[in-house]
Every structure is written in structure tokens, then in C-alpha cells.
PDB file of N, CA and C in Angstrom:
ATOM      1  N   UNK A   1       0.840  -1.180   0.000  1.00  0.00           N
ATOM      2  CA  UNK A   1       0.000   0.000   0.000  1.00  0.00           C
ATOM      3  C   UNK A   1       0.888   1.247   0.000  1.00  0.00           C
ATOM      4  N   UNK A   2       0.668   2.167  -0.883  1.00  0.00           N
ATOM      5  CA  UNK A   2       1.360   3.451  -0.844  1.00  0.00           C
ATOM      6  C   UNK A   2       1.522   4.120   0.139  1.00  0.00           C
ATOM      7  N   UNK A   3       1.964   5.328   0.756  1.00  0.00           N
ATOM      8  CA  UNK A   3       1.753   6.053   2.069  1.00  0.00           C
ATOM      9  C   UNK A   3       1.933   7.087   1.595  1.00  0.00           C
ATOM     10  N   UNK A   4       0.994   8.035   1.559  1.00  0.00           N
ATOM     11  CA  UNK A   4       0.547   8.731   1.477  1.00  0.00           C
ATOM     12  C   UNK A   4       1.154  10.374   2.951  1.00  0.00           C
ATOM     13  N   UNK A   5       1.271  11.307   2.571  1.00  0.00           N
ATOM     14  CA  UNK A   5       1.413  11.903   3.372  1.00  0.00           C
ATOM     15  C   UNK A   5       0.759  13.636   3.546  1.00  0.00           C
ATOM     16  N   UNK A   6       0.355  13.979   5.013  1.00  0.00           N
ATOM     17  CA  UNK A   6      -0.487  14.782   5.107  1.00  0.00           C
ATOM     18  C   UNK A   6       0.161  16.230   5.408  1.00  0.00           C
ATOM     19  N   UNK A   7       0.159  17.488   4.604  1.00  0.00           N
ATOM     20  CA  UNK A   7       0.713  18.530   4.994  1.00  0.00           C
ATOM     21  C   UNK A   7       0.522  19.175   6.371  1.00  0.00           C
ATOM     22  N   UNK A   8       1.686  19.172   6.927  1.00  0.00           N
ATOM     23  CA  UNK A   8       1.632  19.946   8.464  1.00  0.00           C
ATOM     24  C   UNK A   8       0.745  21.548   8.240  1.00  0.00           C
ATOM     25  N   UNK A   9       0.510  21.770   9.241  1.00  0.00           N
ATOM     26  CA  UNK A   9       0.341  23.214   9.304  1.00  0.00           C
ATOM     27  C   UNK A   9       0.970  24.505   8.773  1.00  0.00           C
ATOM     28  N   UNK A  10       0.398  25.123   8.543  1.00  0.00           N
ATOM     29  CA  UNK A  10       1.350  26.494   7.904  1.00  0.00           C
ATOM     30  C   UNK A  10       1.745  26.979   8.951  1.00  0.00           C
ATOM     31  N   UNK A  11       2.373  26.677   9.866  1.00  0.00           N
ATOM     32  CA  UNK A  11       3.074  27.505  10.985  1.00  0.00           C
ATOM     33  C   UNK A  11       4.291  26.823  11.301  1.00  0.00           C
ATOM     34  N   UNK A  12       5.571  27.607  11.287  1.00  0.00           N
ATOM     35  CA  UNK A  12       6.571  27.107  11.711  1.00  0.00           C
ATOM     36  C   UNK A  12       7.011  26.172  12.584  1.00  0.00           C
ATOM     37  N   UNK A  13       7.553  24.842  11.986  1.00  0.00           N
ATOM     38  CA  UNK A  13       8.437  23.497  12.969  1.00  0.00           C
ATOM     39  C   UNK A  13       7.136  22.557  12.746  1.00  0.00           C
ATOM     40  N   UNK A  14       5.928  23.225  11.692  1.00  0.00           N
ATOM     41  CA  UNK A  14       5.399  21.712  11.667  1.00  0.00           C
ATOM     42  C   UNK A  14       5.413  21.122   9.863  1.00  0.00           C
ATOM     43  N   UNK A  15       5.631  19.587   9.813  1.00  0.00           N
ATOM     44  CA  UNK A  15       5.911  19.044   8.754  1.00  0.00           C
ATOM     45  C   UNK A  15       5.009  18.068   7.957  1.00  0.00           C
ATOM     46  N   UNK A  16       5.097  17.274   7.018  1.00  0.00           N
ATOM     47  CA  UNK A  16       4.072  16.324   6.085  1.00  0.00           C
ATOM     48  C   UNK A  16       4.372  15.031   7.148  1.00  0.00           C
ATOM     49  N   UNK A  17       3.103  14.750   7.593  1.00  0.00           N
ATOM     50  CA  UNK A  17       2.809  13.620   8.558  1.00  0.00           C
ATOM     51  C   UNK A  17       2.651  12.534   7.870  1.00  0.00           C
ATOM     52  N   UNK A  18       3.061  10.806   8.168  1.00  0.00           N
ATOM     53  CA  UNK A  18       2.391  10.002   7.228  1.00  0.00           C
ATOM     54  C   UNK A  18       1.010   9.530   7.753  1.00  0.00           C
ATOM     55  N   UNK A  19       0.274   8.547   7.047  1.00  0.00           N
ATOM     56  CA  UNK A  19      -0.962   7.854   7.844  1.00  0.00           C
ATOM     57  C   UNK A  19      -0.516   7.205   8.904  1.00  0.00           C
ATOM     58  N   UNK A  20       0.354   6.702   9.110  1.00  0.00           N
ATOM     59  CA  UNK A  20       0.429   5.964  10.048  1.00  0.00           C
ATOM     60  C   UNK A  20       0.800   6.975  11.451  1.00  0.00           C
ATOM     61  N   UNK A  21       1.486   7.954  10.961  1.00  0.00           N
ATOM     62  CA  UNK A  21       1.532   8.847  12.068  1.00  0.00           C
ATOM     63  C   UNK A  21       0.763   9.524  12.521  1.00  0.00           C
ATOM     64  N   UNK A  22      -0.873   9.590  11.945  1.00  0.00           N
ATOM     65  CA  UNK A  22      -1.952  10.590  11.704  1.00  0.00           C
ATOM     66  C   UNK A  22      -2.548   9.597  12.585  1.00  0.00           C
ATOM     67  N   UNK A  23      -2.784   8.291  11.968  1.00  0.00           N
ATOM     68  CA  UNK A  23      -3.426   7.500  12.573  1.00  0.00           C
ATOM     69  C   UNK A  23      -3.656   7.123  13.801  1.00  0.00           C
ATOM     70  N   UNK A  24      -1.806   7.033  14.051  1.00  0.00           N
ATOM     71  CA  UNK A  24      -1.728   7.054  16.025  1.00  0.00           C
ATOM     72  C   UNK A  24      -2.219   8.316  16.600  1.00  0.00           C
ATOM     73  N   UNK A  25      -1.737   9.202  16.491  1.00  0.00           N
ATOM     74  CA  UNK A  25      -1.794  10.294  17.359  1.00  0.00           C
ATOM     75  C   UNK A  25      -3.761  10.638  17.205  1.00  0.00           C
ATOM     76  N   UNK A  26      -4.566  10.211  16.015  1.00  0.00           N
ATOM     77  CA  UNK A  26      -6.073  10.536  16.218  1.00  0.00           C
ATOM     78  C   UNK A  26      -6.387   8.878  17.622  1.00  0.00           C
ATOM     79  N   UNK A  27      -5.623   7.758  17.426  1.00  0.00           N
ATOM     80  CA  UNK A  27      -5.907   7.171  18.071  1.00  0.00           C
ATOM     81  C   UNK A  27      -5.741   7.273  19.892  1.00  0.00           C
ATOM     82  N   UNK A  28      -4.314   8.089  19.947  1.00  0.00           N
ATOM     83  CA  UNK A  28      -4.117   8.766  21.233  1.00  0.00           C
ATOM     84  C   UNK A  28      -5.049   9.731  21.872  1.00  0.00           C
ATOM     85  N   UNK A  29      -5.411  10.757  21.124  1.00  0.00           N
ATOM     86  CA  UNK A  29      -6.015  11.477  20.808  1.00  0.00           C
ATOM     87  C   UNK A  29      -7.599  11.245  21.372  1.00  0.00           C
ATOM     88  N   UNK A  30      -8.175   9.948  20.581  1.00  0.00           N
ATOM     89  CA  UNK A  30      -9.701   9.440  20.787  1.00  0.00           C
ATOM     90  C   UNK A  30      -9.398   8.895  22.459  1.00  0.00           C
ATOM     91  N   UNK A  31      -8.282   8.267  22.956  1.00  0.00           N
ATOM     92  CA  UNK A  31      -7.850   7.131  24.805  1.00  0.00           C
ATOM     93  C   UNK A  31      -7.922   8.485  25.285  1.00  0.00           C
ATOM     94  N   UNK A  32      -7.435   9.598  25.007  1.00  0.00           N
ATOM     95  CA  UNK A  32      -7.127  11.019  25.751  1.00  0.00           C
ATOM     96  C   UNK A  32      -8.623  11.241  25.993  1.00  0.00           C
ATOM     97  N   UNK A  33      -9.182  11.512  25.601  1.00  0.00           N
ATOM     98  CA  UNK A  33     -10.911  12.003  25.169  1.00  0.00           C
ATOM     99  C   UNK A  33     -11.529  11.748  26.398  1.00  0.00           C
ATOM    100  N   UNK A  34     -11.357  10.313  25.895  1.00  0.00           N
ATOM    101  CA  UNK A  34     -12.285   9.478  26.741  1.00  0.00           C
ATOM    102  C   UNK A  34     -12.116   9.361  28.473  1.00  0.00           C
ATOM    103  N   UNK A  35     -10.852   9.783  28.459  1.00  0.00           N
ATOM    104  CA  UNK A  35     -10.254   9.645  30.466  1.00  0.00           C
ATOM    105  C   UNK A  35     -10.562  10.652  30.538  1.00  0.00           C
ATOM    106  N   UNK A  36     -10.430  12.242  29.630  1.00  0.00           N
ATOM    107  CA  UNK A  36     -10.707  13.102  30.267  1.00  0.00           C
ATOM    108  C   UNK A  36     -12.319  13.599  30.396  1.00  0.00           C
ATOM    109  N   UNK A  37     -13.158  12.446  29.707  1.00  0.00           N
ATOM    110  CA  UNK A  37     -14.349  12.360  29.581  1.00  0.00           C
ATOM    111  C   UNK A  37     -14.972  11.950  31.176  1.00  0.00           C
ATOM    112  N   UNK A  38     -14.140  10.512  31.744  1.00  0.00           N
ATOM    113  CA  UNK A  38     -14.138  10.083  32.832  1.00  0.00           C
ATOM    114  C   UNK A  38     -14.086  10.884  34.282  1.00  0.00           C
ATOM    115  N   UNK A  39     -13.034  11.933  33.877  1.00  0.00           N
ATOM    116  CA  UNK A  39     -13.139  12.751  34.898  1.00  0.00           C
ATOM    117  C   UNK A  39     -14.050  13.502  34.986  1.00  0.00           C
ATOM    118  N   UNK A  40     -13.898  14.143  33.787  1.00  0.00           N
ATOM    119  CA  UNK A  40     -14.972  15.100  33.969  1.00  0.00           C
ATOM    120  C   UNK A  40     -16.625  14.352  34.767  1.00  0.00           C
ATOM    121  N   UNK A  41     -16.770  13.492  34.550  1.00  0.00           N
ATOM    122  CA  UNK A  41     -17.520  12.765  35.388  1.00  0.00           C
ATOM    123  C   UNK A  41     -17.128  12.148  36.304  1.00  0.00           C
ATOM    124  N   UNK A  42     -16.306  12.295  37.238  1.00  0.00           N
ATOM    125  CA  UNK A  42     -15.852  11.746  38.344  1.00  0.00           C
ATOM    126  C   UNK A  42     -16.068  13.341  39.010  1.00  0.00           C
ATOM    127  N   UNK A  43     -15.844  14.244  38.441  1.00  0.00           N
ATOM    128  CA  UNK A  43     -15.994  15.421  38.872  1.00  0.00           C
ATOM    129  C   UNK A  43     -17.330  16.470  39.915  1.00  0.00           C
ATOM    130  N   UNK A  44     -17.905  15.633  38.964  1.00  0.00           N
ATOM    131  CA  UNK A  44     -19.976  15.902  39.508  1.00  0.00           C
ATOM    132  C   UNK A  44     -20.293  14.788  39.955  1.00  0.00           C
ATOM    133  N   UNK A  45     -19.591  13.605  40.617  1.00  0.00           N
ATOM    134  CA  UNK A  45     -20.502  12.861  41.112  1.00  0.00           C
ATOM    135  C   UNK A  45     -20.001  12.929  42.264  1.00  0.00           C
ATOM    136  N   UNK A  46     -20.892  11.880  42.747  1.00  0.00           N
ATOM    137  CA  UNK A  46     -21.116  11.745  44.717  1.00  0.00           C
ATOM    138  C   UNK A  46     -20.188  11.175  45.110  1.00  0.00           C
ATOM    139  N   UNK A  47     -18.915  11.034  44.582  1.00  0.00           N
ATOM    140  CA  UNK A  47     -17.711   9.828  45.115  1.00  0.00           C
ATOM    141  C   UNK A  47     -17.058  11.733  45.725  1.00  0.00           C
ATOM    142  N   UNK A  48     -16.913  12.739  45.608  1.00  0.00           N
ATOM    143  CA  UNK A  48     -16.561  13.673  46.596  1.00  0.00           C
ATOM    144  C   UNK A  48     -14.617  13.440  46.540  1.00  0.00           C
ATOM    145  N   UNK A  49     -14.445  13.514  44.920  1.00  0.00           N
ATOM    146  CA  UNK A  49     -13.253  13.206  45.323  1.00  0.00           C
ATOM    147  C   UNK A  49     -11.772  14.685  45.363  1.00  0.00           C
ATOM    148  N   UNK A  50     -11.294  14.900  45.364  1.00  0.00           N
ATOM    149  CA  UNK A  50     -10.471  15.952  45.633  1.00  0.00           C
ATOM    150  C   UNK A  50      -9.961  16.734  44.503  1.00  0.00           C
ATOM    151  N   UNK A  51     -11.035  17.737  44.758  1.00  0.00           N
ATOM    152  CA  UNK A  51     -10.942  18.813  43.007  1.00  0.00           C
ATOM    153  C   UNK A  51      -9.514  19.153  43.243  1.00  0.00           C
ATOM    154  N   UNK A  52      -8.411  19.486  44.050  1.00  0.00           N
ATOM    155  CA  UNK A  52      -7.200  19.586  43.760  1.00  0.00           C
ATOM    156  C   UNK A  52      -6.510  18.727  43.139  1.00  0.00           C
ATOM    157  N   UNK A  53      -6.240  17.628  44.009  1.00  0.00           N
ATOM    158  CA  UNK A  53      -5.651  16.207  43.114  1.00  0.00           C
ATOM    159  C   UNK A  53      -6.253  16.223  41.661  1.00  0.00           C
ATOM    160  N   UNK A  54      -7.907  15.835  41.758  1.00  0.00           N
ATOM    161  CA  UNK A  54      -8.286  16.015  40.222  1.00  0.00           C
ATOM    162  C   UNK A  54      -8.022  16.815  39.437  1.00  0.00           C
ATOM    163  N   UNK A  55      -7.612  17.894  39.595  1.00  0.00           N
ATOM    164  CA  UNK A  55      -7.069  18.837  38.529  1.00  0.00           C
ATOM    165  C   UNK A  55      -5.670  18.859  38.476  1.00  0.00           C
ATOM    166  N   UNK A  56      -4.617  18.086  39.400  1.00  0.00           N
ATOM    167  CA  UNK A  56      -3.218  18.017  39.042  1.00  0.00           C
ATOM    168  C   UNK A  56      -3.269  16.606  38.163  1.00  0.00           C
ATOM    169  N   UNK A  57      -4.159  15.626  38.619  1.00  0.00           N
ATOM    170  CA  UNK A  57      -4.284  14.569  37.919  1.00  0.00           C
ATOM    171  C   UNK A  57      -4.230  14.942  36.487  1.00  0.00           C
ATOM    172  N   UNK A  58      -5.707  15.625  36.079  1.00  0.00           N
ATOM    173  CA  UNK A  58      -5.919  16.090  34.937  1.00  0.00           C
ATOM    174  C   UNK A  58      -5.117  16.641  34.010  1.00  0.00           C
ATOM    175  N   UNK A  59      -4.155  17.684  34.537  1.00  0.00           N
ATOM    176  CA  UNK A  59      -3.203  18.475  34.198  1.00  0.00           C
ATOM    177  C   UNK A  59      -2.159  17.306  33.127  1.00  0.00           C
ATOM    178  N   UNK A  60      -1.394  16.676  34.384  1.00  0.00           N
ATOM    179  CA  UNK A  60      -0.671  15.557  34.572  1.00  0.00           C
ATOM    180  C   UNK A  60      -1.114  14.643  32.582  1.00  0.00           C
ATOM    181  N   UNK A  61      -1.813  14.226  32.602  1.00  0.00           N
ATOM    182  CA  UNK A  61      -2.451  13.468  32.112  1.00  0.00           C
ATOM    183  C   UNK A  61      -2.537  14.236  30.328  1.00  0.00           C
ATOM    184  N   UNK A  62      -3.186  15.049  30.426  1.00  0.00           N
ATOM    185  CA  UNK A  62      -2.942  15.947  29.163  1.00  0.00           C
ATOM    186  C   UNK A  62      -1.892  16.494  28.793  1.00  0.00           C
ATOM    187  N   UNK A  63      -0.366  16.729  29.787  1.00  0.00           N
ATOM    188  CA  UNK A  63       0.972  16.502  29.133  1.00  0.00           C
ATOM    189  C   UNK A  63       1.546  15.494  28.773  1.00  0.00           C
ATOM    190  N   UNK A  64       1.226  14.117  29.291  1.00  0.00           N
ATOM    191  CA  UNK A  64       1.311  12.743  29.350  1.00  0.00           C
ATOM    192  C   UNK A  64       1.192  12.733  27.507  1.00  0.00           C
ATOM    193  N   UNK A  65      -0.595  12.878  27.341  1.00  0.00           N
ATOM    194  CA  UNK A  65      -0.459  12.586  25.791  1.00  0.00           C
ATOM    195  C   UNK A  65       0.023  13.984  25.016  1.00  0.00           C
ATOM    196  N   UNK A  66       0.154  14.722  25.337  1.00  0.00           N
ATOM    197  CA  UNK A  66       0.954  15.667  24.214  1.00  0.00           C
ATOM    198  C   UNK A  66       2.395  15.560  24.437  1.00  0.00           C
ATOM    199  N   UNK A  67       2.962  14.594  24.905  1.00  0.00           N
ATOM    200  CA  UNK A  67       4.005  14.585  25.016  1.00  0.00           C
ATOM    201  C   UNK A  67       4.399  12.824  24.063  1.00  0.00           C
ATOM    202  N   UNK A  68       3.227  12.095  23.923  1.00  0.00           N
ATOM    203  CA  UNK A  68       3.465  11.288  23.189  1.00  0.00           C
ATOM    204  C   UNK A  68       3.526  11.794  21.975  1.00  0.00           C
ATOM    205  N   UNK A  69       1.948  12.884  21.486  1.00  0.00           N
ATOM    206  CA  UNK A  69       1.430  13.049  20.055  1.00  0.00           C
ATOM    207  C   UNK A  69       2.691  13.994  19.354  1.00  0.00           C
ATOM    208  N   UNK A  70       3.616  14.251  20.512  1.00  0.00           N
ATOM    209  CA  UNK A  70       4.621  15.496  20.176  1.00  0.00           C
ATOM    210  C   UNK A  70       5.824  13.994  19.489  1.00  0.00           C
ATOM    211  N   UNK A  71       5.772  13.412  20.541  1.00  0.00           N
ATOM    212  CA  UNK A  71       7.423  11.870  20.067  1.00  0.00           C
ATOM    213  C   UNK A  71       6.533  11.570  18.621  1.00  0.00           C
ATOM    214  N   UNK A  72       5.676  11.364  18.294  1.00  0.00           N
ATOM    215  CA  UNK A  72       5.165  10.882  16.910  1.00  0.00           C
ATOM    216  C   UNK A  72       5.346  11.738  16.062  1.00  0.00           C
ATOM    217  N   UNK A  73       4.770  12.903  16.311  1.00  0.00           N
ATOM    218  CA  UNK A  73       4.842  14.086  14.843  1.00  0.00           C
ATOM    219  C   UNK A  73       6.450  14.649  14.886  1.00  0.00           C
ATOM    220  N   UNK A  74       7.052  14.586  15.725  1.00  0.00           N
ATOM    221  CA  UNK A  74       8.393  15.334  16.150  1.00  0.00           C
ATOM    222  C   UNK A  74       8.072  16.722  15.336  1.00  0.00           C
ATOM    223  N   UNK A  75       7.455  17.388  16.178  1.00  0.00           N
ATOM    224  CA  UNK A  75       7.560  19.069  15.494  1.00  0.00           C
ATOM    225  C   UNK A  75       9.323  19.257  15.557  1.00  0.00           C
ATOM    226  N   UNK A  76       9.636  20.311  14.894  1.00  0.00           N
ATOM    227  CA  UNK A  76      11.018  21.037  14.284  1.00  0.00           C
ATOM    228  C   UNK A  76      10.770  22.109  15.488  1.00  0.00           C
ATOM    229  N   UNK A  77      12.302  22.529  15.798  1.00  0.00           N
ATOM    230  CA  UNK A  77      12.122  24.237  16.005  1.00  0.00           C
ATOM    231  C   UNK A  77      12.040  25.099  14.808  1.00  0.00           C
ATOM    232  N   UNK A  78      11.390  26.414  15.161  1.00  0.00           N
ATOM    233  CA  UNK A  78      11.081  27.099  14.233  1.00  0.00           C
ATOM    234  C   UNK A  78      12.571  28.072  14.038  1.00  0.00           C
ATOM    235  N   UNK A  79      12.462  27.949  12.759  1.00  0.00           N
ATOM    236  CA  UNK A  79      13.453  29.282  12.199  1.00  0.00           C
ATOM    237  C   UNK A  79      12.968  30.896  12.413  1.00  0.00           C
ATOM    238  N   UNK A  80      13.942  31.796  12.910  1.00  0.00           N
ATOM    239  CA  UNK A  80      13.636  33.056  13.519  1.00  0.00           C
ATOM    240  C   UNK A  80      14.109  33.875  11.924  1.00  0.00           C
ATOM    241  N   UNK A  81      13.866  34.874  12.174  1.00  0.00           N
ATOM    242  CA  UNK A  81      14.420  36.063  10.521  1.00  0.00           C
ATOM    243  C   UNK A  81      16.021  36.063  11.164  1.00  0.00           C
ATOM    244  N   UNK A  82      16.307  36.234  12.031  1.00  0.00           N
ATOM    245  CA  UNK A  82      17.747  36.172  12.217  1.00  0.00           C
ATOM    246  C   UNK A  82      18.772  35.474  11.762  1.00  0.00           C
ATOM    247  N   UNK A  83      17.926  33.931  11.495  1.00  0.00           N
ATOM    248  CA  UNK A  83      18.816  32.889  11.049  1.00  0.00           C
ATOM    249  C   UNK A  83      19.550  32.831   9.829  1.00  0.00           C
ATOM    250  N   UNK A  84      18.674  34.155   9.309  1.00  0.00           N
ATOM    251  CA  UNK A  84      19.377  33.814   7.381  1.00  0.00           C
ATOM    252  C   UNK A  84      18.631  33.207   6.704  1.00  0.00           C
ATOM    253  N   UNK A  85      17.329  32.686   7.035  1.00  0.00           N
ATOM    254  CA  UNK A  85      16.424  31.537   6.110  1.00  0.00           C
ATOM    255  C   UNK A  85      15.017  32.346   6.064  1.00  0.00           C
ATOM    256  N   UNK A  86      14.320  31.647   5.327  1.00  0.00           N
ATOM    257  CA  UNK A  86      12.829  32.410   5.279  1.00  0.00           C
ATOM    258  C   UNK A  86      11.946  31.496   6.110  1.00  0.00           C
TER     259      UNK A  86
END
């Protein structure tokens, strides 16, 4: 099967993704969703559990996967006008 690849963003340090790299990170992406779906309902219910912890949890947890979806896409640093490049 060919592979196909998807243009990054027009904003500096991002690049052409393949499917397979699109694929994981929507799949990370959908497990992320869903826990923070969990909390958010752990949040309003009667279990009374500790909106501090829950929100370092939370925190915690959403660098967790942008720190995977970041090892998959490997954004670039961006080039400054200083560098000599466009």
C-alpha cells in the first residue's frame, strides 16, 4: 500500500505527517478524550473526590499525551528572521 502523506500546518516546525503517524496520534487522541471524559464525570458525582488532586491529575495526564502526540509528529524548532532563512 502506498503512504501517502499529510501537509503539516502552515506555521513554523510543523511538517508532512504520514498515515500511520496521523493514525496514532487521532488514536491517542480518541484514549485522551475518553479519560478526560471520565473525569470530567468523576468530577460531579457523589464519590466527593479531591478537586485539587483532580485537577493536578488532569493536568498531569494531558501533558502525558501531548508529550506522546509530540514523540510521533516530532515538530522542528522554528526558524527566527535572524537565522538567514525564510
Amino acid at each position: 500500500m502506498k503512504e501517502t502523506h499529510h501537509f503539516g500546518l502552515p506555521v513554523p516546525g510543523y511538517r508532512p505527517q504520514s498515515d500511520e503517524a496521523v493514525a496514532a496520534v487521532k488514536g491517542f487522541k480518541e484514549i485522551e478524550e475518553r479519560v478526560l471524559r471520565m473525569l470530567d464525570d468523576l468530577a460531579v458525582s457523589d464519590l466527593a473526590a479531591d478537586g485539587r488532586w483532580l485537577a493536578i491529575g488532569r493536568t498531569q495526564l494531558e501533558q502525558g499525551f501531548m508529550a506522546v502526540n509530540r514523540a510521533v509528529f516530532k515538530p522542528a524548532r522554528a526558524a527566527l528572521p535572524e537565522d538567514g532563512g525564510s
